[in-house]
Each structure stands twice: as C-alpha cells, then as structure tokens.
PDB file of N, CA and C in Angstrom:
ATOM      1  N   UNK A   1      21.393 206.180  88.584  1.00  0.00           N
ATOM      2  CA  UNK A   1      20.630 204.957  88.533  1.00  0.00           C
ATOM      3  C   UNK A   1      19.311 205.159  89.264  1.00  0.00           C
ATOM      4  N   UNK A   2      18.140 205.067  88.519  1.00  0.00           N
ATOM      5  CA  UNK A   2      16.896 205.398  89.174  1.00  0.00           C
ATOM      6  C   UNK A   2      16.583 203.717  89.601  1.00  0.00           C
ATOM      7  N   UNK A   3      15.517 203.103  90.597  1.00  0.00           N
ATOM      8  CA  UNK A   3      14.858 202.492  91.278  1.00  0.00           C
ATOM      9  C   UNK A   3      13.283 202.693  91.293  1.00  0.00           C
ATOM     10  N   UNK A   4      12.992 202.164  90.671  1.00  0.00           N
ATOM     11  CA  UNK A   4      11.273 202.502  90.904  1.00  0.00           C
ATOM     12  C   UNK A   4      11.095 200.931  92.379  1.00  0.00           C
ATOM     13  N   UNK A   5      10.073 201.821  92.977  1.00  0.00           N
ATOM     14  CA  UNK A   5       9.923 200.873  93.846  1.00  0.00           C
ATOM     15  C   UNK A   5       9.153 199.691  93.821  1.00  0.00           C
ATOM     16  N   UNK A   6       8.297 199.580  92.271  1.00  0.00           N
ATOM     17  CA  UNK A   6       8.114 197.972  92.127  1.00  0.00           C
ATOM     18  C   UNK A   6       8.320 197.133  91.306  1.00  0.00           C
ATOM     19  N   UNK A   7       9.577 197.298  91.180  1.00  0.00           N
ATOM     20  CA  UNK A   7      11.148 196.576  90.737  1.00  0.00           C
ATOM     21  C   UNK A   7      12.087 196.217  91.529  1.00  0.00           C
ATOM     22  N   UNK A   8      11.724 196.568  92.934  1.00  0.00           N
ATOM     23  CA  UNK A   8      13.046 196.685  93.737  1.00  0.00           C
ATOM     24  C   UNK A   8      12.396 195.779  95.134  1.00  0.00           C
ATOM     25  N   UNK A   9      12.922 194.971  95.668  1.00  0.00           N
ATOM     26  CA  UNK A   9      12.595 194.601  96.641  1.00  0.00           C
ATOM     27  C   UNK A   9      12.978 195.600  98.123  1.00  0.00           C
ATOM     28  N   UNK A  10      11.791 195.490  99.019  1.00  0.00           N
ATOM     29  CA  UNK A  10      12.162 196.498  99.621  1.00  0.00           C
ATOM     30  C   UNK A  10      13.515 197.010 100.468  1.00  0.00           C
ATOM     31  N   UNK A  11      13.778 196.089 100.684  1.00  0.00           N
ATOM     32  CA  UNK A  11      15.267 195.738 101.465  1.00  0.00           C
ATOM     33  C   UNK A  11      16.531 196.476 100.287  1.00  0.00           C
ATOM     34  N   UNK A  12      16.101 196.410  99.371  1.00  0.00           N
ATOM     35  CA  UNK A  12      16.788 197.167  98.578  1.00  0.00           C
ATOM     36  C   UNK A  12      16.735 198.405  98.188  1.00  0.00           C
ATOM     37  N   UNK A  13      16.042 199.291  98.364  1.00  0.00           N
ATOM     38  CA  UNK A  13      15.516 200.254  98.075  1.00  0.00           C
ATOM     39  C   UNK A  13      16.188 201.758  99.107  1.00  0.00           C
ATOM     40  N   UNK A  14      16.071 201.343 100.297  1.00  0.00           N
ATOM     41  CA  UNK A  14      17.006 202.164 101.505  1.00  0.00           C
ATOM     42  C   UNK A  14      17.215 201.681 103.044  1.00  0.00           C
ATOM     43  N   UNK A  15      18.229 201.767 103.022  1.00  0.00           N
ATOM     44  CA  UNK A  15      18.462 200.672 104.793  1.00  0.00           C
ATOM     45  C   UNK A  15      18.077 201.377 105.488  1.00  0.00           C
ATOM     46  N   UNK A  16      16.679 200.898 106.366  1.00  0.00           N
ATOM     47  CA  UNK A  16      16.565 201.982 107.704  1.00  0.00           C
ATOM     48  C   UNK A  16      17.354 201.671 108.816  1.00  0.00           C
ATOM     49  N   UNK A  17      18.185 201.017 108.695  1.00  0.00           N
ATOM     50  CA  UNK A  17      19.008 200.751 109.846  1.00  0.00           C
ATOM     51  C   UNK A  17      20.258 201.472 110.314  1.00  0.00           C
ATOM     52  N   UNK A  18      20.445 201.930 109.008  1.00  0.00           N
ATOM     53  CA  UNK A  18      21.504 202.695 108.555  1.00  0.00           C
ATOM     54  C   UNK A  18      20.713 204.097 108.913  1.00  0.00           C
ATOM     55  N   UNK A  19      21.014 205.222 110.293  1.00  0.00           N
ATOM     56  CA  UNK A  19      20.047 206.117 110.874  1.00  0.00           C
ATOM     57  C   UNK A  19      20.578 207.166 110.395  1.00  0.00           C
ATOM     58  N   UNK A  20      22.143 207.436 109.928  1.00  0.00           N
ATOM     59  CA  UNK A  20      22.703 207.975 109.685  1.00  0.00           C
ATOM     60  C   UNK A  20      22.794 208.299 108.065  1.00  0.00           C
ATOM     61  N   UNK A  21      22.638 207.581 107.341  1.00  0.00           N
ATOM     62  CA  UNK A  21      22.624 207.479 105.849  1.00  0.00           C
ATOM     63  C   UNK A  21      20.953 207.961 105.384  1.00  0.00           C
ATOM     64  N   UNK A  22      19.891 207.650 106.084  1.00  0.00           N
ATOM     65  CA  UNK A  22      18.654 208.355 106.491  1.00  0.00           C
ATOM     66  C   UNK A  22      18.637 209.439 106.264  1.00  0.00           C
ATOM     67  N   UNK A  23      19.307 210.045 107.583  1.00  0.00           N
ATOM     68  CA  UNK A  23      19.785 211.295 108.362  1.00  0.00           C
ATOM     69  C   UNK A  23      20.363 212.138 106.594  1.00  0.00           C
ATOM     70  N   UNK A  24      21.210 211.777 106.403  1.00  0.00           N
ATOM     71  CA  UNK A  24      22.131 212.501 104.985  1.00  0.00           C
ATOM     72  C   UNK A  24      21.503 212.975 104.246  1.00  0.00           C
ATOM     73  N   UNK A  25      20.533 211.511 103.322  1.00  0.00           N
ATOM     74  CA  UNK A  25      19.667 211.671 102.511  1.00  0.00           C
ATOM     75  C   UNK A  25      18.344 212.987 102.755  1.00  0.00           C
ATOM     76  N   UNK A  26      17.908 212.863 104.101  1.00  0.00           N
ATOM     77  CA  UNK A  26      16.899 214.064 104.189  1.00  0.00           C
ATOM     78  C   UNK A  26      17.248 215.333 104.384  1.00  0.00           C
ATOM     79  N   UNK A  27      18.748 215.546 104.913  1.00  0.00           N
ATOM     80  CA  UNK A  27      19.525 216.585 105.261  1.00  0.00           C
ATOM     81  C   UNK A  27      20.073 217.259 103.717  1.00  0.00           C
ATOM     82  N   UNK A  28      19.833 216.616 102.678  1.00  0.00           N
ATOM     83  CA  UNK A  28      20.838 216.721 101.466  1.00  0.00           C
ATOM     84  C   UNK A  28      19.270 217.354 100.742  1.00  0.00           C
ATOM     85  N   UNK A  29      18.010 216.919 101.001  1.00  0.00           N
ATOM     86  CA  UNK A  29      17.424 217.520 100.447  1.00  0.00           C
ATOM     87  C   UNK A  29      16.520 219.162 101.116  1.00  0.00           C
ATOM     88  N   UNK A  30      17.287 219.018 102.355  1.00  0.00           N
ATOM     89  CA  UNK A  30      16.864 220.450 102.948  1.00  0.00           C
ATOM     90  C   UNK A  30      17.774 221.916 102.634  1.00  0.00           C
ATOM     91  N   UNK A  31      18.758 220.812 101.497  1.00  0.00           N
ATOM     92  CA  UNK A  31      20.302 221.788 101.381  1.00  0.00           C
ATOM     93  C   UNK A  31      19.977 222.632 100.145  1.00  0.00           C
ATOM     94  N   UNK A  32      18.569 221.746  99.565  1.00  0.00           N
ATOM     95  CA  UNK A  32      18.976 222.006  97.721  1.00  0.00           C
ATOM     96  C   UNK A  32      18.174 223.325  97.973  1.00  0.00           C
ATOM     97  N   UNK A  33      18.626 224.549  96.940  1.00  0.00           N
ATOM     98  CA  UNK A  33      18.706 225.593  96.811  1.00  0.00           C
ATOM     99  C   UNK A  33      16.836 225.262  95.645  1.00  0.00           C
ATOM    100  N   UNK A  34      16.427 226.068  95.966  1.00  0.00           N
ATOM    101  CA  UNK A  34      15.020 226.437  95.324  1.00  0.00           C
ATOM    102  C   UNK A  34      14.592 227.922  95.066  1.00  0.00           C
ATOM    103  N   UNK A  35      15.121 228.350  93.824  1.00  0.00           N
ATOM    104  CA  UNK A  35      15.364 229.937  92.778  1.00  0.00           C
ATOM    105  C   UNK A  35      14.080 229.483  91.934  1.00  0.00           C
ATOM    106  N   UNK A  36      13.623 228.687  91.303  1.00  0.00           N
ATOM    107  CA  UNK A  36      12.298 228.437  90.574  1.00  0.00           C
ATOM    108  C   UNK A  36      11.302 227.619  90.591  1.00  0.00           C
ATOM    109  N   UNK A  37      10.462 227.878  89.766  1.00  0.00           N
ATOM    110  CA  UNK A  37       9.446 226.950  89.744  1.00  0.00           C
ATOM    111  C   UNK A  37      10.024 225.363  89.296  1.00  0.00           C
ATOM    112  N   UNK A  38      10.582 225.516  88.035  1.00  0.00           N
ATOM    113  CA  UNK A  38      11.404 223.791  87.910  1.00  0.00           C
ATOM    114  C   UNK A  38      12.265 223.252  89.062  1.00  0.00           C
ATOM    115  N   UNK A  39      12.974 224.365  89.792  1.00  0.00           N
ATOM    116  CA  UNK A  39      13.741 223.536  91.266  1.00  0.00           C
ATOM    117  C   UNK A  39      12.492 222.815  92.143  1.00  0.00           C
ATOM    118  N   UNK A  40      11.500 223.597  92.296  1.00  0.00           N
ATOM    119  CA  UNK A  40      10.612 222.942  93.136  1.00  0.00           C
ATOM    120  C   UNK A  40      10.056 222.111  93.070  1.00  0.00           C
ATOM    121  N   UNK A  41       9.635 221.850  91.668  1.00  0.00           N
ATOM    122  CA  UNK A  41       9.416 220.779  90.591  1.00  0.00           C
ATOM    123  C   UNK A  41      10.104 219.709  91.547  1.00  0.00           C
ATOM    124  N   UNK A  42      11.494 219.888  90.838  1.00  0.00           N
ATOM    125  CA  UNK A  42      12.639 218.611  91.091  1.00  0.00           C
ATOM    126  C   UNK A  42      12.558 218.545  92.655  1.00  0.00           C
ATOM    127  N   UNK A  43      12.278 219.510  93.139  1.00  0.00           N
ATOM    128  CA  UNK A  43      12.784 219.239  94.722  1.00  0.00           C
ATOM    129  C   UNK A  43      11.548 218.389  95.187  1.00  0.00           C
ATOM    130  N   UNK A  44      10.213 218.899  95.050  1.00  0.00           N
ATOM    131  CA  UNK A  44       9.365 217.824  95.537  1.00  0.00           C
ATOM    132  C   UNK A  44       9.315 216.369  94.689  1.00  0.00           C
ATOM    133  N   UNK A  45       9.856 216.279  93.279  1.00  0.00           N
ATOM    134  CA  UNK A  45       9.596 214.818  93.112  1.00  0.00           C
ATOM    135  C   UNK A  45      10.853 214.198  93.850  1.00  0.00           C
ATOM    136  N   UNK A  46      11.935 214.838  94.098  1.00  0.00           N
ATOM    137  CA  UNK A  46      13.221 213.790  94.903  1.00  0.00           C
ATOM    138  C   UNK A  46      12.671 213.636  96.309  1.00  0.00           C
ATOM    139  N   UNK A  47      12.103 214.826  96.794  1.00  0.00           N
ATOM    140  CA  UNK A  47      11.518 214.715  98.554  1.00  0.00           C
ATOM    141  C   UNK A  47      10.550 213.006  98.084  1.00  0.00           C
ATOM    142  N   UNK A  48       9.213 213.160  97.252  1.00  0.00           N
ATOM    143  CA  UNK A  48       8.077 212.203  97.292  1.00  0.00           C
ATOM    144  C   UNK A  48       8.933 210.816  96.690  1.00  0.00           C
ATOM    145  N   UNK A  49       9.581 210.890  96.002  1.00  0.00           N
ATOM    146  CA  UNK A  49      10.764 209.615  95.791  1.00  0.00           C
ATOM    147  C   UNK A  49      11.417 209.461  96.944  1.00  0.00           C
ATOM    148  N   UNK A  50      12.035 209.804  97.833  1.00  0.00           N
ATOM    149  CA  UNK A  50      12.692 209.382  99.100  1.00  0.00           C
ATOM    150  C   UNK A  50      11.351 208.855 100.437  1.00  0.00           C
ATOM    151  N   UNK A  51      10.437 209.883 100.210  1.00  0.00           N
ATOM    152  CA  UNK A  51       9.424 209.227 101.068  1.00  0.00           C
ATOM    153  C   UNK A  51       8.969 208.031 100.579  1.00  0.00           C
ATOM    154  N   UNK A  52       8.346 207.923  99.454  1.00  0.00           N
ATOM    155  CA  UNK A  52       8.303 206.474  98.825  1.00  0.00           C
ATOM    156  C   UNK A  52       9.284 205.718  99.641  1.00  0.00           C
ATOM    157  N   UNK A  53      10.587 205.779  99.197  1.00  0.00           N
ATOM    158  CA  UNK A  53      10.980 204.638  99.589  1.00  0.00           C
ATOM    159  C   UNK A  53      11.488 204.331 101.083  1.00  0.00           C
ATOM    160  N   UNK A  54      11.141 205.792 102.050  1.00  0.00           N
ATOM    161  CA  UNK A  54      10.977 205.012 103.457  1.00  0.00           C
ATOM    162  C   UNK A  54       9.653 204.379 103.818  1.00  0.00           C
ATOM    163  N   UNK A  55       8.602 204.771 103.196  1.00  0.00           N
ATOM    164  CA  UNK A  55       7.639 203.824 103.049  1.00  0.00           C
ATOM    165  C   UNK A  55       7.274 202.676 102.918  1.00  0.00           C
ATOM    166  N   UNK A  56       8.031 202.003 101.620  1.00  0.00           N
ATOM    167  CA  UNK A  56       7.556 201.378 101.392  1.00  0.00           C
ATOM    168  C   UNK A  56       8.734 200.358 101.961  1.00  0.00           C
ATOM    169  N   UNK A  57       9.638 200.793 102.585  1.00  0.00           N
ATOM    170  CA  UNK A  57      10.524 200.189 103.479  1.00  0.00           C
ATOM    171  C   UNK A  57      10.015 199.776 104.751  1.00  0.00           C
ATOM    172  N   UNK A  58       9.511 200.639 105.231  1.00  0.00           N
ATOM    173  CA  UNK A  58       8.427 200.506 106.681  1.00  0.00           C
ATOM    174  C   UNK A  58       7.507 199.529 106.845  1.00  0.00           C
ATOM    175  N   UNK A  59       7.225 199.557 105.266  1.00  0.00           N
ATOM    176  CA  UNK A  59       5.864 198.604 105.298  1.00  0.00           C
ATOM    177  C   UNK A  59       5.808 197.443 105.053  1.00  0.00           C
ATOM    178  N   UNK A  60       6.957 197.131 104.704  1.00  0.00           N
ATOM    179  CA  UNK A  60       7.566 196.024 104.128  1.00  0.00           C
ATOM    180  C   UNK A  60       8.595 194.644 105.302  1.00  0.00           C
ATOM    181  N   UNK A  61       8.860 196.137 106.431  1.00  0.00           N
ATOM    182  CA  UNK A  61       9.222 195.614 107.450  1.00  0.00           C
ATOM    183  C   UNK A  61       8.210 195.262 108.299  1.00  0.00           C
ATOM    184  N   UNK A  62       7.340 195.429 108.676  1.00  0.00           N
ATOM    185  CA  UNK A  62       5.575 195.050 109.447  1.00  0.00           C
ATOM    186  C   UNK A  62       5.397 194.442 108.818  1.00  0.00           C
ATOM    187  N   UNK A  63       5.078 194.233 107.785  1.00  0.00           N
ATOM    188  CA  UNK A  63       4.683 193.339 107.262  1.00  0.00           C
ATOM    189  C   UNK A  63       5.758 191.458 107.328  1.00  0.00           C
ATOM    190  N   UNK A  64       6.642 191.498 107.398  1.00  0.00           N
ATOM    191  CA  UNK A  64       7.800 190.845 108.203  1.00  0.00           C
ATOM    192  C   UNK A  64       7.571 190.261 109.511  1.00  0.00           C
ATOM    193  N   UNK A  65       7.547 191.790 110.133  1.00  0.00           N
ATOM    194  CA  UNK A  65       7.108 191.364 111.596  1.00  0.00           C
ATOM    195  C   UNK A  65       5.828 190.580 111.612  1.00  0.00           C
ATOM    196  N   UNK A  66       4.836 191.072 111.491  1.00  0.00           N
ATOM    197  CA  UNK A  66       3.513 190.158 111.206  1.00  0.00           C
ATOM    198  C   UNK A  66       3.491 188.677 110.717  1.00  0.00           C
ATOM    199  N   UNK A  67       3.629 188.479 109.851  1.00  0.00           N
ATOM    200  CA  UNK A  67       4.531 187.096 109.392  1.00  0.00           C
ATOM    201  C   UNK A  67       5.277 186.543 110.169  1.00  0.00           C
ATOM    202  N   UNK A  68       6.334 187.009 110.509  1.00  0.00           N
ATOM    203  CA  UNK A  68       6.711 186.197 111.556  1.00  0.00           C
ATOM    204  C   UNK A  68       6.662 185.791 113.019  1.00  0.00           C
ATOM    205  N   UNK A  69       5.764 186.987 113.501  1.00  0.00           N
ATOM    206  CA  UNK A  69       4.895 186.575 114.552  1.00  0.00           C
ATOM    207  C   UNK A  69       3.816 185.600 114.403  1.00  0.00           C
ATOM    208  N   UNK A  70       3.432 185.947 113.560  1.00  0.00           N
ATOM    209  CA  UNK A  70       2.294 184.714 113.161  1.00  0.00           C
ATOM    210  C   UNK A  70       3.027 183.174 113.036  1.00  0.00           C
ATOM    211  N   UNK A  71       4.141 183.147 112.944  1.00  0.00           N
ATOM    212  CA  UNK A  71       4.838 181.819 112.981  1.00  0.00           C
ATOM    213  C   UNK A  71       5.636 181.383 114.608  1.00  0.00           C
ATOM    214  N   UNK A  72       5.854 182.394 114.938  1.00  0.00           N
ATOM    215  CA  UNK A  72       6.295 182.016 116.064  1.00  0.00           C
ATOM    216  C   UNK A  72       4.933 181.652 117.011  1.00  0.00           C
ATOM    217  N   UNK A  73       3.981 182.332 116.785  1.00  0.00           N
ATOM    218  CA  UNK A  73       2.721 181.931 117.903  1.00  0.00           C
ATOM    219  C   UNK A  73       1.614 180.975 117.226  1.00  0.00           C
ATOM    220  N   UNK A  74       2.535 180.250 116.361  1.00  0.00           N
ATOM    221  CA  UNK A  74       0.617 178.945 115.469  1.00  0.00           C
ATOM    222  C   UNK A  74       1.354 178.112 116.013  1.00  0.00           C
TER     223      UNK A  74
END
C-alpha cells in the first residue's frame, strides 16, 4: 500500500512518537543489500520516501505547536 504524502494527513503518514518503529524503518533500509544500479535506484527512492514522510511529519507538528501557542497566548 503506497501513501503519497498529499493524500495523507500527516499524523498518518508515520508516528514520531513511536522512536522505536522510526528506529526499524531506518535500520531496515541500512540492511538492503545494493549489487546494482536498479537496487540503488530503489534504495534511494524508499530512503527519499521515508524522509518525506519524517518531514513532512515534523512540519506538520510545528506547525501545531505554533497554532496552538498562538491560542494559548491571544
């Protein structure tokens, strides 16, 4: 099941809370074996797809925070 990330709300996309499931996901892509040019292929679009979506997880959370600081202090 693919996720593009603007279809997906961010909260959906990957729990950063979850440090450990994080942890897996980046550990799982330091595991994958790279013999060719198409592995590397695949390996950097799954690496730039996982960064995406701690990204846009990050940003999504500041952006939260901001907002709701802005409500707690008007």
């Amino acid at each position: 099941m693919k996720q593009e990330i603007g279809q997906s709300y961010y909260k959906e996309l990957i729990d950063l809370q979850d440090v450990e499931g994080v942890e897996a996901q980046i550990r799982s892509l330091l595991e994958i074996p790279i013999e060719s040019i198409s592995d590397l292929e695949m390996w950097l679009k799954s690496e730039k797809d996982l960064m995406n979506k701690i990204t846009e997880a990050m940003t999504g959370h500041q952006v939260d925070f901001y907002r709701d600081y802005g409500w707690v202090n008007s």
